[in-house]
PDB file of N, CA and C in Angstrom:
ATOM      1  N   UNK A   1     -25.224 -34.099   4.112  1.00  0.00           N
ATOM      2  CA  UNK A   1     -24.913 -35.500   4.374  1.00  0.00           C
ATOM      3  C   UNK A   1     -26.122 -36.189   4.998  1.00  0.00           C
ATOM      4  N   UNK A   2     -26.425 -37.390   4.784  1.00  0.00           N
ATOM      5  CA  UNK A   2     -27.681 -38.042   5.488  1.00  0.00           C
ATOM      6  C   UNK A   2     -27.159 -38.796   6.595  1.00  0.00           C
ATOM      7  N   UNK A   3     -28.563 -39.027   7.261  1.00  0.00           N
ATOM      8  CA  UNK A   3     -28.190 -39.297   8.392  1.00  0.00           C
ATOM      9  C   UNK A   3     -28.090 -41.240   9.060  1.00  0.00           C
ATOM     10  N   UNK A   4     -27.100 -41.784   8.484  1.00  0.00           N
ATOM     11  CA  UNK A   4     -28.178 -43.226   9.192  1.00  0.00           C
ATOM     12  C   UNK A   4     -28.444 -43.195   9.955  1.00  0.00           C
ATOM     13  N   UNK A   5     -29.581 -44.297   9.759  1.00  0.00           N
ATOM     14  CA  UNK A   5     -30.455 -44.952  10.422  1.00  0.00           C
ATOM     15  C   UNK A   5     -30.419 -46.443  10.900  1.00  0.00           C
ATOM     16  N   UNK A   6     -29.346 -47.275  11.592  1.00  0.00           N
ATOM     17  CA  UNK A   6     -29.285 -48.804  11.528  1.00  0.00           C
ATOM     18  C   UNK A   6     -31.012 -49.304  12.172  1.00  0.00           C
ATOM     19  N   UNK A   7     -31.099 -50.271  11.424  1.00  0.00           N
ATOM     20  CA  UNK A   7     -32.455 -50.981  12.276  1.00  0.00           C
ATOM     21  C   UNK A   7     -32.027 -52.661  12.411  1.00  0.00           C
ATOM     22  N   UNK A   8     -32.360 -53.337  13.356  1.00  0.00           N
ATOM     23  CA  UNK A   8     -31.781 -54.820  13.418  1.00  0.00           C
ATOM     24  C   UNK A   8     -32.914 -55.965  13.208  1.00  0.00           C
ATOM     25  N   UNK A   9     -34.049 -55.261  12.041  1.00  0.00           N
ATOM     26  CA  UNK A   9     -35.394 -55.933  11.855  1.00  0.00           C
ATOM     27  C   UNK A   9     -34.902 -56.199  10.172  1.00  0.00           C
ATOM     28  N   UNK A  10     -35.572 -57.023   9.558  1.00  0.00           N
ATOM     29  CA  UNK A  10     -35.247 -56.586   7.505  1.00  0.00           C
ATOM     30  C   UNK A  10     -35.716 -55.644   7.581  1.00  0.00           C
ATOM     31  N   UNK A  11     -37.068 -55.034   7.620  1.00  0.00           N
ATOM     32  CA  UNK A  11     -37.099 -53.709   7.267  1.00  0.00           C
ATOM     33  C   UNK A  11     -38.488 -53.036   8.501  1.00  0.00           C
ATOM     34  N   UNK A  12     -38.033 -52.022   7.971  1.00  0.00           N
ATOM     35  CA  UNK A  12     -39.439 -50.984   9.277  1.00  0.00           C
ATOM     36  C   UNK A  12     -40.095 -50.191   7.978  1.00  0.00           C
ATOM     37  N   UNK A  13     -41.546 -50.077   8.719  1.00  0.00           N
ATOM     38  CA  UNK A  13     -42.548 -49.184   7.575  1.00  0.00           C
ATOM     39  C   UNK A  13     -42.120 -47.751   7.912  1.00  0.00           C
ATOM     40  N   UNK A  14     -42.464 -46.984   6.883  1.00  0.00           N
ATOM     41  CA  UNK A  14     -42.536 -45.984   7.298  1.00  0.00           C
ATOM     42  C   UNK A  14     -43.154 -45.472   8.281  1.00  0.00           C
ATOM     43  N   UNK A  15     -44.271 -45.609   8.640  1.00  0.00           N
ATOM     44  CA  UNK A  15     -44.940 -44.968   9.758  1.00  0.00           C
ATOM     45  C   UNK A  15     -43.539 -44.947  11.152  1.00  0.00           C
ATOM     46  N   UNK A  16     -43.597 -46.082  11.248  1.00  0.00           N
ATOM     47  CA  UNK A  16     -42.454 -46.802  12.592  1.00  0.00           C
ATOM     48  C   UNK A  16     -41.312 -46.067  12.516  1.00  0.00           C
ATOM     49  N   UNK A  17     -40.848 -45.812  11.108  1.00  0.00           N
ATOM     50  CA  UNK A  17     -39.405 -44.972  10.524  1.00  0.00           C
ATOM     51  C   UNK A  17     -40.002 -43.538  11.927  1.00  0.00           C
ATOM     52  N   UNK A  18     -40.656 -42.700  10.689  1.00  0.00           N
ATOM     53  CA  UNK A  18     -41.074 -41.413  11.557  1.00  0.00           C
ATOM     54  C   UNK A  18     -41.124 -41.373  13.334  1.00  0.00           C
ATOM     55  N   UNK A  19     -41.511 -42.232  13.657  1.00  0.00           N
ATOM     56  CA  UNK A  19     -42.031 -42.397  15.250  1.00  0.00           C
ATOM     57  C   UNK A  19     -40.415 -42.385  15.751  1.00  0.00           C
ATOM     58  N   UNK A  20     -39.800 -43.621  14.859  1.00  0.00           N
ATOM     59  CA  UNK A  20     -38.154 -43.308  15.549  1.00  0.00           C
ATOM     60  C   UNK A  20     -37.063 -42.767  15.326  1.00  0.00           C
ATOM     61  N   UNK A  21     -37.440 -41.614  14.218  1.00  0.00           N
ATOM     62  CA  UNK A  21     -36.526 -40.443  14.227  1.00  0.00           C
ATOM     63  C   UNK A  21     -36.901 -39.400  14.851  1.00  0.00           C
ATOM     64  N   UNK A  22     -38.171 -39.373  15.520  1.00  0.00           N
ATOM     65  CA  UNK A  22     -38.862 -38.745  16.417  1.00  0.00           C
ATOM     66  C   UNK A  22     -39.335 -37.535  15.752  1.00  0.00           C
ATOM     67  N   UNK A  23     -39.635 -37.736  14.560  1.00  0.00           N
ATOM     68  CA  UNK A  23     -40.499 -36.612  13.620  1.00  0.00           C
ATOM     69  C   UNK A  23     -42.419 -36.739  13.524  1.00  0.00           C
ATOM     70  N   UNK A  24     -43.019 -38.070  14.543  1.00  0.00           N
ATOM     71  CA  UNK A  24     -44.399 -38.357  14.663  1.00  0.00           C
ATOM     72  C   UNK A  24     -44.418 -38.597  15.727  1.00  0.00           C
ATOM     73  N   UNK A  25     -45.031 -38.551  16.929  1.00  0.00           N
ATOM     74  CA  UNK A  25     -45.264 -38.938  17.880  1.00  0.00           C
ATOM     75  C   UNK A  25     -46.284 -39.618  17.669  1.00  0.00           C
ATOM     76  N   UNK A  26     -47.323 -39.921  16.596  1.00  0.00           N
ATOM     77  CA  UNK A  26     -48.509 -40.818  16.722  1.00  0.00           C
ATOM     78  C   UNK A  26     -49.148 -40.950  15.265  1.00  0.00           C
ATOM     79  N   UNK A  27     -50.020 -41.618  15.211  1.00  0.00           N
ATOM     80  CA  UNK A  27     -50.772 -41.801  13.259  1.00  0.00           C
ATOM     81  C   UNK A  27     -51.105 -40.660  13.014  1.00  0.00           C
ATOM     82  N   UNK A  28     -51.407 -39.778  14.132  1.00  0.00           N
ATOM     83  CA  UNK A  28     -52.131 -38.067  13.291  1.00  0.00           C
ATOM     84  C   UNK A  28     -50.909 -37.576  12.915  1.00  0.00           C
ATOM     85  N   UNK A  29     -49.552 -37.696  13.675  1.00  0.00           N
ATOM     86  CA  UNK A  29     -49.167 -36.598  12.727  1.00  0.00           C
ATOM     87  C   UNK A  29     -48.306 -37.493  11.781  1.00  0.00           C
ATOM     88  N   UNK A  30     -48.002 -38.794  11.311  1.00  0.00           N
ATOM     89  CA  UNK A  30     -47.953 -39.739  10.216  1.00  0.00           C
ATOM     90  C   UNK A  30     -48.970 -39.286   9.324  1.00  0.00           C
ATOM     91  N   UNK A  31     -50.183 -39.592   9.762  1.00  0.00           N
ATOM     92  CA  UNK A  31     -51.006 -38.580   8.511  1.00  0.00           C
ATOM     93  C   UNK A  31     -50.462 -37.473   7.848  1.00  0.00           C
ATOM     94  N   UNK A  32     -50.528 -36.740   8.873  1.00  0.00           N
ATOM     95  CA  UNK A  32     -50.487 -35.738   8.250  1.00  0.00           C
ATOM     96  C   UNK A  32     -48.878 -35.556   7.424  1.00  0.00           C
ATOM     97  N   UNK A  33     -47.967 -35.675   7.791  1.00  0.00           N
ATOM     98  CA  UNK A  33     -46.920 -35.845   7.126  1.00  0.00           C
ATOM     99  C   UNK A  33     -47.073 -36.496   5.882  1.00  0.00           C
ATOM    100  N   UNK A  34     -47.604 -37.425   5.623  1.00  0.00           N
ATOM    101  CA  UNK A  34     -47.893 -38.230   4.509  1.00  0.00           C
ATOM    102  C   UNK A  34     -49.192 -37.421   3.461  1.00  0.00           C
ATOM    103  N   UNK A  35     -49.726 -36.927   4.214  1.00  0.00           N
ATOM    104  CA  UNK A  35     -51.000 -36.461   3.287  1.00  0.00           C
ATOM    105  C   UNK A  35     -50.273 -34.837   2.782  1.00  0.00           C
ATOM    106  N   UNK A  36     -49.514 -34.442   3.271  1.00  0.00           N
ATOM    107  CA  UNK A  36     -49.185 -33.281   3.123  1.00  0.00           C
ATOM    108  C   UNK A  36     -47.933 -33.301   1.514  1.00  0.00           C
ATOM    109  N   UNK A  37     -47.235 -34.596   1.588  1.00  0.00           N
ATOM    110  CA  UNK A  37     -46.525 -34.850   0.192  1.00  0.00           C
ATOM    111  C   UNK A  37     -44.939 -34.805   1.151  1.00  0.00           C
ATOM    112  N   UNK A  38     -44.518 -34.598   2.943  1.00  0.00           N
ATOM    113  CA  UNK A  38     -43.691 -34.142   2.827  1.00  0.00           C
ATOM    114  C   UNK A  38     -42.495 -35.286   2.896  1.00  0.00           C
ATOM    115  N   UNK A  39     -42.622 -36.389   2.787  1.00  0.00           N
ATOM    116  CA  UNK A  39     -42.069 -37.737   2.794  1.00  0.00           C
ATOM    117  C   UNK A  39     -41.247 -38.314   1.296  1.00  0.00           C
ATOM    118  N   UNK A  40     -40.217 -38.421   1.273  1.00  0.00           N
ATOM    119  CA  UNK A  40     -39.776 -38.948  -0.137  1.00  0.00           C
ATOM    120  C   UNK A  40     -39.312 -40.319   0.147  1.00  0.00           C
ATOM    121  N   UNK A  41     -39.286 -41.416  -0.733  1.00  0.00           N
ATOM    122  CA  UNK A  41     -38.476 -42.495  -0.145  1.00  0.00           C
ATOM    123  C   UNK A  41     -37.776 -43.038  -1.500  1.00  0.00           C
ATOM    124  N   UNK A  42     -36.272 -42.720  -1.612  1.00  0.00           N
ATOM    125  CA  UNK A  42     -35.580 -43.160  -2.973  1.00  0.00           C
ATOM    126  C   UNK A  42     -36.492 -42.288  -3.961  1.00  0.00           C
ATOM    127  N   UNK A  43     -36.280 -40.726  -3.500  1.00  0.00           N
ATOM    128  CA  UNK A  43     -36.352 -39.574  -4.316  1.00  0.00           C
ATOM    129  C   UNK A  43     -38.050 -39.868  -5.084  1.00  0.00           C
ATOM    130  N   UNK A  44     -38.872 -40.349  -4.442  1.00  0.00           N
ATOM    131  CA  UNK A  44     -40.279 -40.031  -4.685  1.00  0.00           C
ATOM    132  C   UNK A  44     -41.360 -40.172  -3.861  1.00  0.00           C
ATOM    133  N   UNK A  45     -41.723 -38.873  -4.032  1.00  0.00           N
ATOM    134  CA  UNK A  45     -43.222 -38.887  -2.684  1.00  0.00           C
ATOM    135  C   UNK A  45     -43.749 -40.008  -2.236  1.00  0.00           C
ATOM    136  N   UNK A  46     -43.836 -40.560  -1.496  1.00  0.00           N
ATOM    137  CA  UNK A  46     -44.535 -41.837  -0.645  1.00  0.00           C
ATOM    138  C   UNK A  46     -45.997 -41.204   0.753  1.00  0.00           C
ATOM    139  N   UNK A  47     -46.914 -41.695  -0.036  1.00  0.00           N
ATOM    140  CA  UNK A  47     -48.096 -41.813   0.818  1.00  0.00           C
ATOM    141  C   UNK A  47     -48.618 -42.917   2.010  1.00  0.00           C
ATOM    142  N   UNK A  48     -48.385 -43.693   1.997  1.00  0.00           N
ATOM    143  CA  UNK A  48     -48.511 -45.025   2.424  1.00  0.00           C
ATOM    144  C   UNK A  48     -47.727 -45.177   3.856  1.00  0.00           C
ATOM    145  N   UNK A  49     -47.781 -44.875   4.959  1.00  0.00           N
ATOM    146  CA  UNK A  49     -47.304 -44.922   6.068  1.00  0.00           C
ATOM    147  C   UNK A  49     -46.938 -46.520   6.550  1.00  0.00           C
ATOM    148  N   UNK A  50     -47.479 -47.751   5.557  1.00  0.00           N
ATOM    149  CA  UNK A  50     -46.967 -49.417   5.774  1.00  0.00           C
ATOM    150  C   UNK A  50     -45.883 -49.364   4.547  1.00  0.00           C
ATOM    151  N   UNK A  51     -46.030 -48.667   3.968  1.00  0.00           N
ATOM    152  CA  UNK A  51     -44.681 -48.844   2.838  1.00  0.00           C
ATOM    153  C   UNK A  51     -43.388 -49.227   3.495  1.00  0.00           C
ATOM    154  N   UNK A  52     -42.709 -50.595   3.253  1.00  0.00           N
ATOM    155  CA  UNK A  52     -41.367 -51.159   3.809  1.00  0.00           C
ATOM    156  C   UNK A  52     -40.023 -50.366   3.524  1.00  0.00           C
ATOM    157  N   UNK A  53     -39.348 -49.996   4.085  1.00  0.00           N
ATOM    158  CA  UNK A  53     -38.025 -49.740   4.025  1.00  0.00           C
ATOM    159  C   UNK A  53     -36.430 -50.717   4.337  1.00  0.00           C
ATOM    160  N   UNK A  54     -36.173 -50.848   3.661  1.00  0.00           N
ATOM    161  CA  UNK A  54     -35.027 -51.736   3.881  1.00  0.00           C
ATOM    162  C   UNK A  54     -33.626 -50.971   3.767  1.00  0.00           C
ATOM    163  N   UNK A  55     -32.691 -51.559   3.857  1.00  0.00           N
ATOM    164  CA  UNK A  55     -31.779 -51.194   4.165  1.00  0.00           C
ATOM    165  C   UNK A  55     -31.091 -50.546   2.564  1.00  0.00           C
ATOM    166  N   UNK A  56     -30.639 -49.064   2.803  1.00  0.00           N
ATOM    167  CA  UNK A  56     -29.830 -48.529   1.704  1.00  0.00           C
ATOM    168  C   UNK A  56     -31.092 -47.501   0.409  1.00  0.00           C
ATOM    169  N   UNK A  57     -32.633 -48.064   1.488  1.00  0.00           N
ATOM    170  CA  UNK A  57     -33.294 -46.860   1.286  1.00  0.00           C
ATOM    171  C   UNK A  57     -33.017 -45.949   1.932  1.00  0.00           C
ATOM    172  N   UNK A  58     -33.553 -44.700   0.660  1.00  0.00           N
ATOM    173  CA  UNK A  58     -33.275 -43.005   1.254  1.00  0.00           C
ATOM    174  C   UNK A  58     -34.680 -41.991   1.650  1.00  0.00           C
ATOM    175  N   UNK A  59     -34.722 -42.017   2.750  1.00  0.00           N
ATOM    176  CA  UNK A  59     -35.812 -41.231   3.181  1.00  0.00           C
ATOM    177  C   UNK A  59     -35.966 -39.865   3.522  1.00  0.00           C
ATOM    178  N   UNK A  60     -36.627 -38.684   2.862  1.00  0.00           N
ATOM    179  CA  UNK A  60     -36.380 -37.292   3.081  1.00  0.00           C
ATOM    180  C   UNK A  60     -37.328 -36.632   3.171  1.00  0.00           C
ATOM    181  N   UNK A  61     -37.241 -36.239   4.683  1.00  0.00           N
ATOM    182  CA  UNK A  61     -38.290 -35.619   4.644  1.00  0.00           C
ATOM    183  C   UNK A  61     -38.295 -34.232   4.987  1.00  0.00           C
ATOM    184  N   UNK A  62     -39.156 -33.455   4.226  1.00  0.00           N
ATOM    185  CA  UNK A  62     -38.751 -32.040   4.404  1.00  0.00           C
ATOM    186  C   UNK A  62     -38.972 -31.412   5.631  1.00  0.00           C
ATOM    187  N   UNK A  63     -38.006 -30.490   5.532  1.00  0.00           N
ATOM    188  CA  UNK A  63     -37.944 -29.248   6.953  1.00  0.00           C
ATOM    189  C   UNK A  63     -37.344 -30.412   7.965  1.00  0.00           C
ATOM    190  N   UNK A  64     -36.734 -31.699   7.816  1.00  0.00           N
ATOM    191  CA  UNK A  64     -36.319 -31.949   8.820  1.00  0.00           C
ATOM    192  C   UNK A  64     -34.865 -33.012   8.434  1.00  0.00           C
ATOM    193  N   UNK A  65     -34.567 -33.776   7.265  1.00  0.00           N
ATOM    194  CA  UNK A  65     -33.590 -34.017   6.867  1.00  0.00           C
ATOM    195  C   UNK A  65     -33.857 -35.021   5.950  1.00  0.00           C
ATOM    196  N   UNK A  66     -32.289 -35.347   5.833  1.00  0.00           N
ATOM    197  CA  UNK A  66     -32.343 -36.981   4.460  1.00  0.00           C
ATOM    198  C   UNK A  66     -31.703 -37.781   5.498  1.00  0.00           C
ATOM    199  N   UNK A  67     -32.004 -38.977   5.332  1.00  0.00           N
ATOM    200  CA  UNK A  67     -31.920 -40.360   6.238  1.00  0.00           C
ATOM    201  C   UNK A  67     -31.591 -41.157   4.851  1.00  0.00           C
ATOM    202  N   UNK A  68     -30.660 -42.572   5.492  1.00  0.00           N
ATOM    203  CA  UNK A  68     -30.211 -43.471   5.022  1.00  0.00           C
ATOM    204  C   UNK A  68     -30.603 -44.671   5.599  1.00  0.00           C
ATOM    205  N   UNK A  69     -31.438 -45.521   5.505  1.00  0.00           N
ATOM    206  CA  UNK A  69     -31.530 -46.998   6.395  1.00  0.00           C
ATOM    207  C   UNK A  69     -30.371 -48.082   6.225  1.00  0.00           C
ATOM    208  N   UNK A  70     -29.894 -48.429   7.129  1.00  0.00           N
ATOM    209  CA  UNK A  70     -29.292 -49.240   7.344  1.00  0.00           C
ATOM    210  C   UNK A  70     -28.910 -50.541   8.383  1.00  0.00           C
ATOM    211  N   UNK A  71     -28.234 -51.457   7.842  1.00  0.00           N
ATOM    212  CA  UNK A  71     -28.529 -52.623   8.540  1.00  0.00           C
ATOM    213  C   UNK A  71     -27.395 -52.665   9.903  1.00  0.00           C
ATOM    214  N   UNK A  72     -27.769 -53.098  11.351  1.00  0.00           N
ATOM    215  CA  UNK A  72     -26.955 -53.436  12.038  1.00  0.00           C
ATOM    216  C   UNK A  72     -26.044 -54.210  11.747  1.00  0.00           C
ATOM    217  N   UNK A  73     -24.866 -54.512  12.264  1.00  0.00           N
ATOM    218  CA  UNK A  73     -24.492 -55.437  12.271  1.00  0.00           C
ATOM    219  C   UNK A  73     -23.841 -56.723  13.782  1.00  0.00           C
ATOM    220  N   UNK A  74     -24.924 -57.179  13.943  1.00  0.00           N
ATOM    221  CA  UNK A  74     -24.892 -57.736  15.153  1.00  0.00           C
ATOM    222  C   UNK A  74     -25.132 -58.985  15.225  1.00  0.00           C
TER     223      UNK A  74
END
């Protein structure tokens, strides 16, 4: 099952995603996550750590889970 994710912005980049599922603590290991292939977003590798995510994208990243973005409602 994935996990949401509500965010109360239109959308967060990936980099920002990682930092607040607490899978990066900083751009090195965003790099490296990204350079390594282990990032999917709507079932295809994503390099690009500014790549937008919006709501009802699916983000998976390996060895640590599948995520769902989604919108607050507030």
């Amino acid at each position: 099952m994935k996990e949401k994710i509500a965010i109360t912005t239109p959308y967060i980049t990936l980099g920002q995603f990682l930092k607040f599922i607490n899978v990066a603590s900083g751009g090195g290991d965003i790099k490296a996550i990204l350079f390594e292939g282990l990032a999917k977003v709507n079932g295809e590798t994503e390099t690009r750590r500014g790549r937008k995510l919006y709501p009802d994208d699916n983000v998976d990243v390996e060895g640590v889970g599948e995520f769902v973005v989604t919108k607050t409602t507030d």
